[in-house]
PDB file of N, CA and C in Angstrom:
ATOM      1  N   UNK A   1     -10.005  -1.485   8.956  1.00  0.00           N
ATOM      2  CA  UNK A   1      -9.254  -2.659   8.557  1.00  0.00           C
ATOM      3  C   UNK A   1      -8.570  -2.398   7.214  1.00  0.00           C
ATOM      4  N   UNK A   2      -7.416  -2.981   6.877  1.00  0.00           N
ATOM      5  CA  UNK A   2      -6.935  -2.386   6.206  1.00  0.00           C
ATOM      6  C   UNK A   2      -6.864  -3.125   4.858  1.00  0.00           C
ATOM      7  N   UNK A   3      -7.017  -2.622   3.719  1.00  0.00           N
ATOM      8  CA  UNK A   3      -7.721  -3.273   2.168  1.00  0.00           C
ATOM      9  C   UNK A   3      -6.581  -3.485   1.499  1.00  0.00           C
ATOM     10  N   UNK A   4      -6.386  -4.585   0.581  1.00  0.00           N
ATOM     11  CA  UNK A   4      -4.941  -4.759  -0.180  1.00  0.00           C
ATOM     12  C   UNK A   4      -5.884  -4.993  -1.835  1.00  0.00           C
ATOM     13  N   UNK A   5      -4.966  -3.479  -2.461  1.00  0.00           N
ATOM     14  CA  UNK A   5      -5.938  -3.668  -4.021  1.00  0.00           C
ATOM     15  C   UNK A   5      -4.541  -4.090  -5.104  1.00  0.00           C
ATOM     16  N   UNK A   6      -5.293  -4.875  -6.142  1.00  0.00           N
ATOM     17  CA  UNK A   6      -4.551  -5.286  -7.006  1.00  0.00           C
ATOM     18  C   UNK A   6      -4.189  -3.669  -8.069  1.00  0.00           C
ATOM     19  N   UNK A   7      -2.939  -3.496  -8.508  1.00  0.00           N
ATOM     20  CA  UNK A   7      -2.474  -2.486  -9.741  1.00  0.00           C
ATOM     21  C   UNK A   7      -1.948  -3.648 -10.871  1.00  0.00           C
ATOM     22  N   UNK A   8      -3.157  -3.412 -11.768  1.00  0.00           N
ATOM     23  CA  UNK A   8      -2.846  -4.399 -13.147  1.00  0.00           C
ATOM     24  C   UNK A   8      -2.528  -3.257 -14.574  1.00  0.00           C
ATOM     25  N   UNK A   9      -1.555  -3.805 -15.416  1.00  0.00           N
ATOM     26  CA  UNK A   9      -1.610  -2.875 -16.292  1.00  0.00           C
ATOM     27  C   UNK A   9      -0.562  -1.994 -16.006  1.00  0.00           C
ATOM     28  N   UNK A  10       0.117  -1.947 -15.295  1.00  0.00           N
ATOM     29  CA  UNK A  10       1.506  -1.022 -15.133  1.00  0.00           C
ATOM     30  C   UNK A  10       2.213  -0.893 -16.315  1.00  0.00           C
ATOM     31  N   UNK A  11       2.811   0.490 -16.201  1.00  0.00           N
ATOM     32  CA  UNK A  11       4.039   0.638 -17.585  1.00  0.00           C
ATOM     33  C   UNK A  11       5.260  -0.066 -16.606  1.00  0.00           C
ATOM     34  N   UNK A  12       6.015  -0.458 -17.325  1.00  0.00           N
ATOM     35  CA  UNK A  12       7.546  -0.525 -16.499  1.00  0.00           C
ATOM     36  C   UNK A  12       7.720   0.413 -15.832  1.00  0.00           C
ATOM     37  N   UNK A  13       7.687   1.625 -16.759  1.00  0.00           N
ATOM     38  CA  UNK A  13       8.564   2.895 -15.917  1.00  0.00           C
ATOM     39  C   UNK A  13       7.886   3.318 -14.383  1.00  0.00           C
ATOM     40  N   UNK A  14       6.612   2.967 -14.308  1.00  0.00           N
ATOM     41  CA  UNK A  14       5.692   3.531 -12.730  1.00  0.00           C
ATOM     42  C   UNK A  14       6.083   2.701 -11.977  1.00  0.00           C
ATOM     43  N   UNK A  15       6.962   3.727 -11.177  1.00  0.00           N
ATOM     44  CA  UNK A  15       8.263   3.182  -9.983  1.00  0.00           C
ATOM     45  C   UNK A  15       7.022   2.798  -8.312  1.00  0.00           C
ATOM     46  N   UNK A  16       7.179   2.078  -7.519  1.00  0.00           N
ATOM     47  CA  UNK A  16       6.816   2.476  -6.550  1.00  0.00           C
ATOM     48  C   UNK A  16       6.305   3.836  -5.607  1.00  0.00           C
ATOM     49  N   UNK A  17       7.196   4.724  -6.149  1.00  0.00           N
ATOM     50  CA  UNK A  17       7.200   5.884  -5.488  1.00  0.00           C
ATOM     51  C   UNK A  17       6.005   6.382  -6.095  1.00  0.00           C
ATOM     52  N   UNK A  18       6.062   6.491  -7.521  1.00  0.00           N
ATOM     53  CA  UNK A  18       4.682   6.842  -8.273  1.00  0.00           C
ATOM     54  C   UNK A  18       3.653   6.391  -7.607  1.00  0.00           C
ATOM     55  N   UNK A  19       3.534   4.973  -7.653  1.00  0.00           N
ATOM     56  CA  UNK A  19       2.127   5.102  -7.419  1.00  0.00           C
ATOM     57  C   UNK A  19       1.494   5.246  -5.483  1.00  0.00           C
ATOM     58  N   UNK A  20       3.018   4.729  -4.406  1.00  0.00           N
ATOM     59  CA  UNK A  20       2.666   5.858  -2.912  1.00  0.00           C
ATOM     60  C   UNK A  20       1.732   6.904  -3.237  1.00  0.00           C
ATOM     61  N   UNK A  21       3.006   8.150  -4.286  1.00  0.00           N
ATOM     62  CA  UNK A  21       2.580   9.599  -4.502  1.00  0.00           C
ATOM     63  C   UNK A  21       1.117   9.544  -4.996  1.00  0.00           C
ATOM     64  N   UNK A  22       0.675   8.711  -5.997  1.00  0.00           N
ATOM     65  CA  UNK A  22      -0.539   8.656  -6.433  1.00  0.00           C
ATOM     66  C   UNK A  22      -1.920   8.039  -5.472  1.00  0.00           C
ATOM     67  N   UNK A  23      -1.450   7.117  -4.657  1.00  0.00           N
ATOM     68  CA  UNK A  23      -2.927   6.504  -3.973  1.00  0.00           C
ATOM     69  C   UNK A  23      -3.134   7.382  -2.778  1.00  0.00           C
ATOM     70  N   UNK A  24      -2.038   7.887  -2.420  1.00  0.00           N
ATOM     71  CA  UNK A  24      -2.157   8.875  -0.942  1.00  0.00           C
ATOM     72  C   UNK A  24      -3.515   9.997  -1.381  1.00  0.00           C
ATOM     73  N   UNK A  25      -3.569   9.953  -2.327  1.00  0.00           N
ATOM     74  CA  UNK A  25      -4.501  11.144  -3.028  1.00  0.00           C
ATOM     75  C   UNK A  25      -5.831  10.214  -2.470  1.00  0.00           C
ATOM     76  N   UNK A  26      -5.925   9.179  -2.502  1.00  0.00           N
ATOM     77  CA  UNK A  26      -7.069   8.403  -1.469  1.00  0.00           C
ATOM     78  C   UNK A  26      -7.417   8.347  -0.407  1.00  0.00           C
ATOM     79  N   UNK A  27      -6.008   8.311   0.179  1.00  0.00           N
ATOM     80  CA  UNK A  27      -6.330   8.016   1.570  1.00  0.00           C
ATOM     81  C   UNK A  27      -4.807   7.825   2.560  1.00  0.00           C
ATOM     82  N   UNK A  28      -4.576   6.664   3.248  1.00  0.00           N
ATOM     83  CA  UNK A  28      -3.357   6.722   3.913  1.00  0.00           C
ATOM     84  C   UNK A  28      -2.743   4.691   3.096  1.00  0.00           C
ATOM     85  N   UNK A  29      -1.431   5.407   2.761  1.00  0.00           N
ATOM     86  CA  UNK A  29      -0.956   3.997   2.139  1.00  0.00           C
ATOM     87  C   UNK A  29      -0.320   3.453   2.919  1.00  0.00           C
ATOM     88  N   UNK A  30      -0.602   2.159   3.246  1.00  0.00           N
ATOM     89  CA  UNK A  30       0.246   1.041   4.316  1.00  0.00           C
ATOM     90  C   UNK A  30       1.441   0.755   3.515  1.00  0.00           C
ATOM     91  N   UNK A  31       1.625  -0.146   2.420  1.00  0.00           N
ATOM     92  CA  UNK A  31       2.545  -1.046   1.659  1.00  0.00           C
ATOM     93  C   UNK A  31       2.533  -0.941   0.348  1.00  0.00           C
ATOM     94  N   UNK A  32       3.128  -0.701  -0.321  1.00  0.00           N
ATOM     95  CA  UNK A  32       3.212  -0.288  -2.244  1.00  0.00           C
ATOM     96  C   UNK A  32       4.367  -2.008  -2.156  1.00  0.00           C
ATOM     97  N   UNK A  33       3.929  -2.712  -3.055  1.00  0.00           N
ATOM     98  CA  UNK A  33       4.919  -4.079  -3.835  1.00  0.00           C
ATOM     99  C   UNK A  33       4.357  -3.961  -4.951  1.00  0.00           C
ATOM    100  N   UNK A  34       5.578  -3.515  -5.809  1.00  0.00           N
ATOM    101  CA  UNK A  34       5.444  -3.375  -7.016  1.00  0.00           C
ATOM    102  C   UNK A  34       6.265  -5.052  -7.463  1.00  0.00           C
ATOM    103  N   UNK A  35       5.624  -6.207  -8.459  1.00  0.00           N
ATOM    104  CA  UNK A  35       6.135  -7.449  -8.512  1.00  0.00           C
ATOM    105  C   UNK A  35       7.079  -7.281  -9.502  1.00  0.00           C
ATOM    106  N   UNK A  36       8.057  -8.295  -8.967  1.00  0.00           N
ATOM    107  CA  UNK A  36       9.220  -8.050 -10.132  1.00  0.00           C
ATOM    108  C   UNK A  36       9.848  -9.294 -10.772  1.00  0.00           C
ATOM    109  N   UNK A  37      10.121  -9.795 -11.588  1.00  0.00           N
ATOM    110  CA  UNK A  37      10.572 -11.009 -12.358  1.00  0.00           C
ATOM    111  C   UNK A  37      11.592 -11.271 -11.628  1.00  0.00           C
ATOM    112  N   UNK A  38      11.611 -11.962 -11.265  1.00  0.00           N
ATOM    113  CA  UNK A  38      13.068 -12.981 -10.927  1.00  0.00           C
ATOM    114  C   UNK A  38      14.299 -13.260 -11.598  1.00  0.00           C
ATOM    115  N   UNK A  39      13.894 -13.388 -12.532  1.00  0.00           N
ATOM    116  CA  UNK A  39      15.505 -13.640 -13.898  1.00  0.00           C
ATOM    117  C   UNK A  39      15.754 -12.228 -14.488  1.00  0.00           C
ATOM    118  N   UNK A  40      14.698 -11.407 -14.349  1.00  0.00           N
ATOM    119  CA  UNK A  40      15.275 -10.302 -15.348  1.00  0.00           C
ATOM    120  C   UNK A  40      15.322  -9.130 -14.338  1.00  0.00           C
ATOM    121  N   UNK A  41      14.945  -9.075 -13.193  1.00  0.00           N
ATOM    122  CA  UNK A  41      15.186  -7.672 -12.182  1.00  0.00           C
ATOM    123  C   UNK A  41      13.651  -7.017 -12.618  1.00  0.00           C
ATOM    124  N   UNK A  42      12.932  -7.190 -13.642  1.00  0.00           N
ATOM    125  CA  UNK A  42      12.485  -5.354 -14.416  1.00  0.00           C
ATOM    126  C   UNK A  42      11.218  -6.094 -13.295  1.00  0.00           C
ATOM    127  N   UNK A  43      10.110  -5.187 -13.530  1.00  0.00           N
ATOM    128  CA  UNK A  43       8.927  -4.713 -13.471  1.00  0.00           C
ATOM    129  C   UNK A  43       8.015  -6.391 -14.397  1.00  0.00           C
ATOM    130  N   UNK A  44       7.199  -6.799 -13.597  1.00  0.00           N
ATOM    131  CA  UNK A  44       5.864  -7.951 -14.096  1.00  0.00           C
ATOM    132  C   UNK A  44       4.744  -6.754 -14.787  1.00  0.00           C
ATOM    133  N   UNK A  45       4.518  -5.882 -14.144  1.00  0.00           N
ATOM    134  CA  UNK A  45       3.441  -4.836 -14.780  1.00  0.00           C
ATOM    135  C   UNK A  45       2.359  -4.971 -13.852  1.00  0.00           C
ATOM    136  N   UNK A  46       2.448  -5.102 -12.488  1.00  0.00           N
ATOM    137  CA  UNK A  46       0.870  -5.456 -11.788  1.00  0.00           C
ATOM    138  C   UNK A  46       2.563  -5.252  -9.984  1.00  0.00           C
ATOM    139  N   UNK A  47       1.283  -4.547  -9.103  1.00  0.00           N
ATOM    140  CA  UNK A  47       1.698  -4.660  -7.729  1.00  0.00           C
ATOM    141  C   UNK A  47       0.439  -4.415  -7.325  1.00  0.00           C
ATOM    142  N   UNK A  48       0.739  -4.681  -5.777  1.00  0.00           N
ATOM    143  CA  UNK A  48      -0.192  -4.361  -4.900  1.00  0.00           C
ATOM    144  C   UNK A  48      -0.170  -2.952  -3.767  1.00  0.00           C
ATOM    145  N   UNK A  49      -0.862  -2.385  -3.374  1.00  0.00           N
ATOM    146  CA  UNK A  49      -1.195  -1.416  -2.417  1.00  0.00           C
ATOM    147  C   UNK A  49      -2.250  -1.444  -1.290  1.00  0.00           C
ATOM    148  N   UNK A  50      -1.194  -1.323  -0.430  1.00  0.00           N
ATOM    149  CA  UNK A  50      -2.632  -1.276   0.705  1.00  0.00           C
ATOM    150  C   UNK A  50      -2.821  -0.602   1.366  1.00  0.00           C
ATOM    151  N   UNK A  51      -4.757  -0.495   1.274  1.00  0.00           N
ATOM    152  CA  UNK A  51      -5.163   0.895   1.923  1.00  0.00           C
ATOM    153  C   UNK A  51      -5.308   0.760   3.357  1.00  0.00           C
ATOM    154  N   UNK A  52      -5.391   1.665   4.167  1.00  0.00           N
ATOM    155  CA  UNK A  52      -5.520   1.748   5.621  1.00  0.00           C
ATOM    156  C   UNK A  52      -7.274   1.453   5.785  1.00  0.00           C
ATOM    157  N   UNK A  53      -8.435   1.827   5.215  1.00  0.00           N
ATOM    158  CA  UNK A  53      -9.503   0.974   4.979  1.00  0.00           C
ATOM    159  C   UNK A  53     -10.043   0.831   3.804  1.00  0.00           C
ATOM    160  N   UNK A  54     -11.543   0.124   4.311  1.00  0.00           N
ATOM    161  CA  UNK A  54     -12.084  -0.155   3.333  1.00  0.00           C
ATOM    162  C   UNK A  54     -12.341   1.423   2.159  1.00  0.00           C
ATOM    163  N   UNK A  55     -13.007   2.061   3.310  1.00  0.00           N
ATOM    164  CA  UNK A  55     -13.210   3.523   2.221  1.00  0.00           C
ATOM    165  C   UNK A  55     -12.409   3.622   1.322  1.00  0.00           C
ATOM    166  N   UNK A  56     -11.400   3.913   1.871  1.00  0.00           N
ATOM    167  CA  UNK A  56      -9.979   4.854   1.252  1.00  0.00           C
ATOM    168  C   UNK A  56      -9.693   3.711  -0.048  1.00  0.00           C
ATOM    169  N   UNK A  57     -10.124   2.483  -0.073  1.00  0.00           N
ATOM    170  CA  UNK A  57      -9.658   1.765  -1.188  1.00  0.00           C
ATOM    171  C   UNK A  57     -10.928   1.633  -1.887  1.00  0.00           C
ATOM    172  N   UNK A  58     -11.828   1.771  -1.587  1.00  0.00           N
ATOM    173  CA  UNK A  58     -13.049   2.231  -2.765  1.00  0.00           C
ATOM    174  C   UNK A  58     -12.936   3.258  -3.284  1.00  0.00           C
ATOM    175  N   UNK A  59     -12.544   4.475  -2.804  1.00  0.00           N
ATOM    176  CA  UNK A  59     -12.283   5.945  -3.495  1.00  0.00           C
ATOM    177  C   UNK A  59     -10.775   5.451  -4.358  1.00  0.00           C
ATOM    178  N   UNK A  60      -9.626   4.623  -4.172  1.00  0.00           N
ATOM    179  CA  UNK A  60      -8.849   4.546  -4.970  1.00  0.00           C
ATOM    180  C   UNK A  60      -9.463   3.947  -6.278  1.00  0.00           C
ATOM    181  N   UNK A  61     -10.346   2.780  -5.973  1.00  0.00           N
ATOM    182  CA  UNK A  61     -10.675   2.224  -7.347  1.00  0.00           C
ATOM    183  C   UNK A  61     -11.502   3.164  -8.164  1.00  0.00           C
ATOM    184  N   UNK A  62     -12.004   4.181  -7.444  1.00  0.00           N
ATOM    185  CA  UNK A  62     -12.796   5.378  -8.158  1.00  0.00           C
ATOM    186  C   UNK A  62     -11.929   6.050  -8.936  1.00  0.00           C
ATOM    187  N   UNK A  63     -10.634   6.456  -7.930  1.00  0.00           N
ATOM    188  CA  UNK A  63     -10.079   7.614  -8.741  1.00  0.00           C
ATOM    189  C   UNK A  63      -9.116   7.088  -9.757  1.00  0.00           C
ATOM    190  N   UNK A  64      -8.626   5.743 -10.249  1.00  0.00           N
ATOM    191  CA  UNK A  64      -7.311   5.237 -10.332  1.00  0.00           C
ATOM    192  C   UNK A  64      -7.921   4.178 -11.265  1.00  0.00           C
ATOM    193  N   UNK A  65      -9.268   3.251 -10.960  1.00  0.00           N
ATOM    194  CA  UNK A  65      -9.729   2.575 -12.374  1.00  0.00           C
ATOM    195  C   UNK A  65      -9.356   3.375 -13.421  1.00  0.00           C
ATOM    196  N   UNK A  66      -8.776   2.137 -14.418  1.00  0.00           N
ATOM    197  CA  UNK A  66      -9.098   2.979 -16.335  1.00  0.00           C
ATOM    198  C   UNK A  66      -8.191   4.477 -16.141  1.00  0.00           C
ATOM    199  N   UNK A  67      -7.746   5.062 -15.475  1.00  0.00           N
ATOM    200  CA  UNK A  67      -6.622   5.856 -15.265  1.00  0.00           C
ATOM    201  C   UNK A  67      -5.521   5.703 -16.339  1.00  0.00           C
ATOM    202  N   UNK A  68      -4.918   6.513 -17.233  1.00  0.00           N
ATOM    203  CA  UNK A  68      -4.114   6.406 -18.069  1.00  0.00           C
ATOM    204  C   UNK A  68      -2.549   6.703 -17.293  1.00  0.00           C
ATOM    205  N   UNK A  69      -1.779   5.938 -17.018  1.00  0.00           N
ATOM    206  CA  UNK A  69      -0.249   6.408 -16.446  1.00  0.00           C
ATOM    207  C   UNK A  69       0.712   5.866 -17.513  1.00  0.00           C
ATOM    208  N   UNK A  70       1.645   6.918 -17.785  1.00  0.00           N
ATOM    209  CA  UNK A  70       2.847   6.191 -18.465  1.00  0.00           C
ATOM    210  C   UNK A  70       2.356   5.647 -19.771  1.00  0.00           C
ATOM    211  N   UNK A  71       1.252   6.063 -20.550  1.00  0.00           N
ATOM    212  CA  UNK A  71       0.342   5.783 -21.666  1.00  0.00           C
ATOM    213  C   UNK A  71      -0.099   4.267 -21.293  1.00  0.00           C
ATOM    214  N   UNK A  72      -0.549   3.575 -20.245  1.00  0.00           N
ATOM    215  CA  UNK A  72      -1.122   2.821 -19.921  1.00  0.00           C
ATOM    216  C   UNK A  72      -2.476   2.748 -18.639  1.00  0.00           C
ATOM    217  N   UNK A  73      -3.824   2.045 -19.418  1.00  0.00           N
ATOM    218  CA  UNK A  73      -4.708   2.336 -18.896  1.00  0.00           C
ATOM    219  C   UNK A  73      -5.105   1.144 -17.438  1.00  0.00           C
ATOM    220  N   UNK A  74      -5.035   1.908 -16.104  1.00  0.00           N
ATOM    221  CA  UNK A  74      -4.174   0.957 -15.064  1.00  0.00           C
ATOM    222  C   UNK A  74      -5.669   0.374 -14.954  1.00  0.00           C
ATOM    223  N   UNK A  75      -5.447  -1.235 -14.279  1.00  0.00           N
ATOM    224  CA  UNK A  75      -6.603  -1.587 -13.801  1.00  0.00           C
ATOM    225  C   UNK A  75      -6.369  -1.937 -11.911  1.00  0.00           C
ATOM    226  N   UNK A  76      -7.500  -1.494 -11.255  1.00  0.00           N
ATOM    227  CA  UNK A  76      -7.329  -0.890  -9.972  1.00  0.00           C
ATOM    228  C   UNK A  76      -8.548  -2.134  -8.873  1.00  0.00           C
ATOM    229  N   UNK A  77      -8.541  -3.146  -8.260  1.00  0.00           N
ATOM    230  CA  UNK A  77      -9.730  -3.799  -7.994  1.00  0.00           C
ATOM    231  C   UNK A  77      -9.025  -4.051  -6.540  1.00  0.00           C
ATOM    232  N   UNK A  78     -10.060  -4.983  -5.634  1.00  0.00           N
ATOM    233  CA  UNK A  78      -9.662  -5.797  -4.527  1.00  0.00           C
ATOM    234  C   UNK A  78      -9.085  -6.877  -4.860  1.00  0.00           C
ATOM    235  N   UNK A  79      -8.144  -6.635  -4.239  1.00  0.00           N
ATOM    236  CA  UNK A  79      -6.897  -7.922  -3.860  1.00  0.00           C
ATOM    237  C   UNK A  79      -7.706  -8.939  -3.301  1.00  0.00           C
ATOM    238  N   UNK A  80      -7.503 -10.225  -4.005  1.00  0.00           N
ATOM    239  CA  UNK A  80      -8.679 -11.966  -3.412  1.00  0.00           C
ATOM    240  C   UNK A  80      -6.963 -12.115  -2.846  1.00  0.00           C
ATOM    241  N   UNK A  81      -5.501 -11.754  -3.004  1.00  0.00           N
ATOM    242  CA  UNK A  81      -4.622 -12.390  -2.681  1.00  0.00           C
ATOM    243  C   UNK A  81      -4.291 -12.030  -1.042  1.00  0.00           C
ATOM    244  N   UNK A  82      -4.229 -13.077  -0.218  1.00  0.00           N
ATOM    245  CA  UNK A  82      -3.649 -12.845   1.093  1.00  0.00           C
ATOM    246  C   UNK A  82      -3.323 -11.218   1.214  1.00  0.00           C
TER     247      UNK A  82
END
């Protein structure tokens, strides 16, 4: 079944593609939404990813908690959101 984890703590610059390239190192990625402001286009600093299961998104919060990207230390948990 497939797990949707929260990415809190984003730099602006960690594009979508980054973090695909980065969670695949887990497992198999369904959906990368990186959230984006409405009035200004940029980056909120937080998206979601979802893993193909439960495993594969426990080994992400392993490898990817407290993780430094883009000199920011990401925070990596289960998605409570739909």
């Amino acid at each position: 079944m497939e797990t949707k984890l929260y990415i809190g703590n984003m730099s602006p610059a960690t594009t979508e593609q980054d973090l695909r390239t980065m969670f695949t190192e887990a497992g198999t990625v369904g959906t990368v939404d990186v959230i984006m402001d409405r009035a200004t286009g940029k980056p909120k600093g937080f998206a979601f990813v979802t893993m193909s299961s439960q495993d594969e998104a426990e080994k992400a919060i392993t490898l990817f908690n407290a993780k430094d990207v883009n000199s920011r230390t990401l925070k990596v948990n289960i998605s409570h959101r739909g």
